[in-house]
N, C-alpha and C. Protein backbone atom coordinates (compact mmCIF):
# COMPACT_ATOMS: atom_id res chain seq x y z
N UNK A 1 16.10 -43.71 5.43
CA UNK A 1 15.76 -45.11 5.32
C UNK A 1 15.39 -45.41 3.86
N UNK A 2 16.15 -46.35 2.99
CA UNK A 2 15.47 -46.52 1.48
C UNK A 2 14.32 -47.55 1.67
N UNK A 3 13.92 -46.96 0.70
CA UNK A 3 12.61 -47.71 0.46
C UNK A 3 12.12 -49.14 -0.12
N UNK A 4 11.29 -49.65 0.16
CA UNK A 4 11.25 -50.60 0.33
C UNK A 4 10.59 -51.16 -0.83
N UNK A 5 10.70 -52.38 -1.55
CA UNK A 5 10.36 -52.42 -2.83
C UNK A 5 8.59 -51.89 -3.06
N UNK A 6 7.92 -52.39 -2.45
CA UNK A 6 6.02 -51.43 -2.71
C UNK A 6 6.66 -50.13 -2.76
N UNK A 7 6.96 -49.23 -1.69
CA UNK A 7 7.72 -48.14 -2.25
C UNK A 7 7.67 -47.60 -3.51
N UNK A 8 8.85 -48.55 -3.77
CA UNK A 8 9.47 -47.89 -5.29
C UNK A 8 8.64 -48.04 -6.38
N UNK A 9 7.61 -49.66 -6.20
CA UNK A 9 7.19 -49.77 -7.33
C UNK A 9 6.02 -48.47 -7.59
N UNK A 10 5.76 -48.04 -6.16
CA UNK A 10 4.32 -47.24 -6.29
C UNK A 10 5.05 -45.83 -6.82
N UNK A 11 6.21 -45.21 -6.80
CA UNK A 11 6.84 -44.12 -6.69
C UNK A 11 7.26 -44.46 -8.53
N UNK A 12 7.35 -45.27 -8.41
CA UNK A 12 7.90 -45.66 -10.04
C UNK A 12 6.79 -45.61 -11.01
N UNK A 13 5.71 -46.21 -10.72
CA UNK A 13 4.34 -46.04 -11.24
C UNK A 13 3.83 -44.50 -11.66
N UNK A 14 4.25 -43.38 -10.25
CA UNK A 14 3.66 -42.12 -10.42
C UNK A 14 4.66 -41.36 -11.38
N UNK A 15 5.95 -41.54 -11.34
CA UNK A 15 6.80 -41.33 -11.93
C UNK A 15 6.66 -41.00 -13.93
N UNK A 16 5.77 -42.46 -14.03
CA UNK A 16 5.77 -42.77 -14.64
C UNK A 16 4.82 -42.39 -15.89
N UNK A 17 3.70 -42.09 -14.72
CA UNK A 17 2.32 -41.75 -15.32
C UNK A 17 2.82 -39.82 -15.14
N UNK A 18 3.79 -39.39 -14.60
CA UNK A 18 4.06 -37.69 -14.33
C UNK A 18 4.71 -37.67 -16.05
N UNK A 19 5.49 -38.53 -16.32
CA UNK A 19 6.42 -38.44 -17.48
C UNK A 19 5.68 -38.44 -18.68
N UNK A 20 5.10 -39.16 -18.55
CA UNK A 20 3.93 -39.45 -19.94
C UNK A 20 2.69 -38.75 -20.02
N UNK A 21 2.55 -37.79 -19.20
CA UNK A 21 1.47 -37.72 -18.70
C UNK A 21 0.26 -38.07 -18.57
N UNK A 22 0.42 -39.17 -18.61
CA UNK A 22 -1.21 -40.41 -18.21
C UNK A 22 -1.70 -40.13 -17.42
N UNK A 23 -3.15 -40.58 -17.21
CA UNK A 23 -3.92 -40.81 -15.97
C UNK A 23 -4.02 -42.06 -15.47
N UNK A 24 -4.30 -42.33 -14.26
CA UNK A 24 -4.70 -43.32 -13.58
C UNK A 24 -5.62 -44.23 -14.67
N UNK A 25 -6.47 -43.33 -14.82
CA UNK A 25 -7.33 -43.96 -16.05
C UNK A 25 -7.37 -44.47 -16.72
N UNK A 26 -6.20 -43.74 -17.96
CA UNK A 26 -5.80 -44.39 -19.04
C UNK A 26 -4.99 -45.79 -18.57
N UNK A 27 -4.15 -45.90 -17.46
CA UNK A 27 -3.60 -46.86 -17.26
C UNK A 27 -4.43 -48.02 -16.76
N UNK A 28 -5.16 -47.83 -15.85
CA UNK A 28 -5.91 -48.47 -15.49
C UNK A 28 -6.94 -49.55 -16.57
N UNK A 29 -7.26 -48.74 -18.27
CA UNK A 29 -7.96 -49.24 -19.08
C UNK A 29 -7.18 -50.62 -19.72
N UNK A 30 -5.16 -49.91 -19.94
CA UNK A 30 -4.83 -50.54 -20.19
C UNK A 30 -4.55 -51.76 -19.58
N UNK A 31 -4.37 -51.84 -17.89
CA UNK A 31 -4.51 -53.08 -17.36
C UNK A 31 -5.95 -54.06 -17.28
N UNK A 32 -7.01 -53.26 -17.21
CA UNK A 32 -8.12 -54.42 -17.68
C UNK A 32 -8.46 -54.06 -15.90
N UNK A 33 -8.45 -52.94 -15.39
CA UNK A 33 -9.09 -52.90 -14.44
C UNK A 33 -9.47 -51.33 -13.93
N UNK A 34 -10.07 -51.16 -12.79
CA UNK A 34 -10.66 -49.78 -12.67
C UNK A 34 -9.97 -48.72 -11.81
N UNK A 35 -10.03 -47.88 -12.18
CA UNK A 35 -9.31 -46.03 -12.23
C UNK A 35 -8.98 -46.90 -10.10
N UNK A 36 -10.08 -46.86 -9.82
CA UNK A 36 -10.25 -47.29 -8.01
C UNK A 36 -8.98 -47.81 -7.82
N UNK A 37 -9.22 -49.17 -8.44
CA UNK A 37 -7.84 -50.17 -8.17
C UNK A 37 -6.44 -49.45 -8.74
N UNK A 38 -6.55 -48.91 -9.54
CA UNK A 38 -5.03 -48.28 -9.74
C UNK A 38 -4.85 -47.39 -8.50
N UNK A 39 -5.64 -46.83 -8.18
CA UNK A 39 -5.91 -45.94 -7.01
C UNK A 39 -5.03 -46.25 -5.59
N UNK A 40 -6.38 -47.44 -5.37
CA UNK A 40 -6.02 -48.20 -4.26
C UNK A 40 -4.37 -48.74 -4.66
N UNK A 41 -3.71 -49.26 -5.22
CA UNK A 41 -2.28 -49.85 -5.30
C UNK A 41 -1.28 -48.57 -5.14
N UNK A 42 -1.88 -47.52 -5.49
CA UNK A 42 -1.04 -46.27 -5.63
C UNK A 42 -0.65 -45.85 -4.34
N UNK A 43 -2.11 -45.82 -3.85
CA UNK A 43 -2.12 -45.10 -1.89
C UNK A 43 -1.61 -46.11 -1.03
N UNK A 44 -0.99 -47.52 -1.31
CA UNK A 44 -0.92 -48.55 -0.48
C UNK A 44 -2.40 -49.23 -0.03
N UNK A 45 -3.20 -49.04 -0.20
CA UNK A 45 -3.91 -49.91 0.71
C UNK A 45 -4.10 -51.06 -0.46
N UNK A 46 -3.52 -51.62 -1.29
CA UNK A 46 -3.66 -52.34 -2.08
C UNK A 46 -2.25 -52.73 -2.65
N UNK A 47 -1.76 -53.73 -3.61
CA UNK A 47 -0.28 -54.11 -3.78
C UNK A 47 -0.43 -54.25 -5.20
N UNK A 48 0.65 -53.80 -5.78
CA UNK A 48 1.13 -54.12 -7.51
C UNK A 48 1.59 -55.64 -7.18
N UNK A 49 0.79 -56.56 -7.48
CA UNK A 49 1.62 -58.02 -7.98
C UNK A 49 2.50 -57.82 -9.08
N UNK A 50 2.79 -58.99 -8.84
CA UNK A 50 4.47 -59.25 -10.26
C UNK A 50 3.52 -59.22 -11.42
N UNK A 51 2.65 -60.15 -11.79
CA UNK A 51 2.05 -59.70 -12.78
C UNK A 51 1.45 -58.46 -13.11
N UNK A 52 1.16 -57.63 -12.35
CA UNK A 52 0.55 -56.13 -12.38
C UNK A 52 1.79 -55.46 -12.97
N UNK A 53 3.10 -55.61 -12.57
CA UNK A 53 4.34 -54.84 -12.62
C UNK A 53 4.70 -55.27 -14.05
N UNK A 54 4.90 -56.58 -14.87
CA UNK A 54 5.10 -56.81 -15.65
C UNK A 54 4.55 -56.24 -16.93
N UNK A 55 2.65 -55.83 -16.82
CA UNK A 55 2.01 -55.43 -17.64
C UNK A 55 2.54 -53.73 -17.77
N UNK A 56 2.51 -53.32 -16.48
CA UNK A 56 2.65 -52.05 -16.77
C UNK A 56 4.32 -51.69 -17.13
N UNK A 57 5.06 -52.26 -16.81
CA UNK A 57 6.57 -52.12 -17.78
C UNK A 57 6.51 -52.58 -19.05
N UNK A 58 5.75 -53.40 -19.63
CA UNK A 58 5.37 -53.45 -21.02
C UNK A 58 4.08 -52.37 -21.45
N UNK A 59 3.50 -52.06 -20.54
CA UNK A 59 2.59 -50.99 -21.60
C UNK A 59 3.74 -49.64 -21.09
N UNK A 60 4.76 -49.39 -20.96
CA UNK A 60 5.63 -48.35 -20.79
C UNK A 60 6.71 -48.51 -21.22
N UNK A 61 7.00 -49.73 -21.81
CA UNK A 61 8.16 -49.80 -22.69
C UNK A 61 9.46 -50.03 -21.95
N UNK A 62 9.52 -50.60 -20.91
CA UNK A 62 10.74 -50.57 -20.16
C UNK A 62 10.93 -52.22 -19.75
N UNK A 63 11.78 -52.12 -18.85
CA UNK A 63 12.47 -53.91 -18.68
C UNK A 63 11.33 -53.74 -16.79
N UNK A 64 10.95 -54.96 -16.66
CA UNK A 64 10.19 -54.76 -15.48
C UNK A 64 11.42 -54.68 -13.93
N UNK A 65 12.59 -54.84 -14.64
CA UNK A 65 13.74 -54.58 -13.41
C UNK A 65 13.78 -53.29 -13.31
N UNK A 66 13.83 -52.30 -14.34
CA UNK A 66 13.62 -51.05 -14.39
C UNK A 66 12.39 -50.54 -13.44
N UNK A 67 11.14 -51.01 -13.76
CA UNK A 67 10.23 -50.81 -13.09
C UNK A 67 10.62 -50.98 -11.35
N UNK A 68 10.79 -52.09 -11.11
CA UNK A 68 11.30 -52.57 -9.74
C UNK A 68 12.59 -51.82 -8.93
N UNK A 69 12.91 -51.62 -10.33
CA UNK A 69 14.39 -50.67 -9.56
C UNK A 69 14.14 -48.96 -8.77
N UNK A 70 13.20 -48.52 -9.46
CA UNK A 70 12.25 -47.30 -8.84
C UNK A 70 12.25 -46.17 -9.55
N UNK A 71 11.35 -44.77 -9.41
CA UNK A 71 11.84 -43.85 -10.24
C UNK A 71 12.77 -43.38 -10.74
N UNK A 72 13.54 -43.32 -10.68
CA UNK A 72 14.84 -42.87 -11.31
C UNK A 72 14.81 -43.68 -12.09
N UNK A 73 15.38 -44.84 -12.34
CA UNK A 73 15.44 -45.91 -13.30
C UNK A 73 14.67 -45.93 -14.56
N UNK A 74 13.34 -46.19 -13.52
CA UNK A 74 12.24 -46.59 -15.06
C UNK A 74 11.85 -45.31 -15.27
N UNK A 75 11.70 -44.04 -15.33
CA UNK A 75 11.57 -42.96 -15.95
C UNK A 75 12.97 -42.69 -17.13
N UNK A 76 14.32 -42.88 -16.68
CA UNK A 76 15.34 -43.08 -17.54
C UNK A 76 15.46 -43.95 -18.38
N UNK A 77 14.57 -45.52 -18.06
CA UNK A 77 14.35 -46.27 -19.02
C UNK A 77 13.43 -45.79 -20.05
N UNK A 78 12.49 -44.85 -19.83
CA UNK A 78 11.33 -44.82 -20.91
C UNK A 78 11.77 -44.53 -22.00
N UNK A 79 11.07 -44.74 -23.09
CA UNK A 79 11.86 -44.73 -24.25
C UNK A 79 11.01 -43.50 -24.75
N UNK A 80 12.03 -42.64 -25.21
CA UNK A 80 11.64 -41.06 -25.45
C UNK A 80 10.16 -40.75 -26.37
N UNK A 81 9.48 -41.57 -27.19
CA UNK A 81 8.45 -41.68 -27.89
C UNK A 81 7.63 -41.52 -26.94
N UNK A 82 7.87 -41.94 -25.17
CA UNK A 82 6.75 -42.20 -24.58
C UNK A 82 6.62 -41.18 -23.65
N UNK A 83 7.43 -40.25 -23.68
CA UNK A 83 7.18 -39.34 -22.76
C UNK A 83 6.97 -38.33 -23.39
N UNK A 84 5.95 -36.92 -22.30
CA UNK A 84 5.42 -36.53 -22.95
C UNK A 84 6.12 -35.20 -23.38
N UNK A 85 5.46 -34.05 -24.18
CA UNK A 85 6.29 -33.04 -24.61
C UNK A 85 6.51 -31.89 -23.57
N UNK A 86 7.13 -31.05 -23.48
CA UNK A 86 7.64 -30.47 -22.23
C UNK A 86 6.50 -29.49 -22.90
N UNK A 87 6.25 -28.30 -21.65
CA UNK A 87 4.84 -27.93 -21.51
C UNK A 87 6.39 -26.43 -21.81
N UNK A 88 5.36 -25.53 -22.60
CA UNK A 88 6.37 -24.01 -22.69
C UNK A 88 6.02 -23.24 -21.79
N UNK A 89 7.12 -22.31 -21.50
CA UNK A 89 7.19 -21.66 -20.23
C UNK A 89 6.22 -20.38 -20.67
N UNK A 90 5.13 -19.89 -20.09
CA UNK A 90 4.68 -18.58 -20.51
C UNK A 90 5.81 -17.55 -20.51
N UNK A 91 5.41 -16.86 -21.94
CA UNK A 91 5.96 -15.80 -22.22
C UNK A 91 7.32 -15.82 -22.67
N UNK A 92 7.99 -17.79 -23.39
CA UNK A 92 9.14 -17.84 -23.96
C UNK A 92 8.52 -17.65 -25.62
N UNK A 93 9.60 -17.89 -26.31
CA UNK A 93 9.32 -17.91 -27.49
C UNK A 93 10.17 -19.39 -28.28
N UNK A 94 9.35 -19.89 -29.27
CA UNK A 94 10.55 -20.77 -29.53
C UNK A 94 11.56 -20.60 -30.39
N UNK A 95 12.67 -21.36 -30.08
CA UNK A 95 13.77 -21.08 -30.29
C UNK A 95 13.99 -21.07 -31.81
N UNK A 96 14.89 -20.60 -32.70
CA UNK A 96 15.24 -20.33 -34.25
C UNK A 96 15.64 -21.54 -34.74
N UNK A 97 15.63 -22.04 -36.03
CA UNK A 97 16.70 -23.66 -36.23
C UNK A 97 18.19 -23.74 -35.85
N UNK A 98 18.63 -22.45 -35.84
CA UNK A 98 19.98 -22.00 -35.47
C UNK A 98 20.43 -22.00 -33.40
N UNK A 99 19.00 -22.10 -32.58
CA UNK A 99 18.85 -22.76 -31.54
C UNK A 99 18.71 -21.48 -30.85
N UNK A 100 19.29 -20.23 -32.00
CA UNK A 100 19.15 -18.99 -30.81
C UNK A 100 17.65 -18.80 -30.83
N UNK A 101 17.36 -17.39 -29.96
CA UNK A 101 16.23 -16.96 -29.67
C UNK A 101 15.58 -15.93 -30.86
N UNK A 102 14.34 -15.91 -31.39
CA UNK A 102 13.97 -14.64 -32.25
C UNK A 102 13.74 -13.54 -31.23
């Protein structure tokens, strides 16, 4: 069964905050409201309004259709500045300028 737009927007949200690696928190500061309420909209018992969706596709750099369209989308929309750096695998090494391995 696809999902239904709250769905996506909430799946797009976590998506979002996994990529960048934000917190509830930090996002929450940037909307002008508390860690709870991001909370509550996240778990459903609460709703992202259009204006809620709009702020947070502009504090993420994306088109708010992106946002609406669901994870996939607005994680592919993010614009690479905003996501965060990939975490190294224990026990790799990094790679040479030449791309091989030392």
């Amino acid at each position: 069964m696809p999902m239904n737009l709250e769905e996506r927007v909430r799946s797009a949200v976590a998506a979002l905050l996994h990529a960048t690696g934000e917190s509830q928190t930090a996002l929450a500061a940037t909307l002008g409201v508390s860690q709870t309420q991001v909370s509550r909209r996240q778990s459903g018992t609460a709703t992202w309004s259009l204006a809620d969706c709009e702020e947070v596709a502009a504090h993420y750099g994306i088109d708010v259709l992106d946002l609406l369209a669901g994870p996939t989308r607005a994680t592919e929309a993010l614009p690479p500045a905003r996501r965060r750096a990939p975490a190294r695998q224990p026990g790799s090494r990094p790679a040479t300028a030449d791309g091989g391995r030392r």
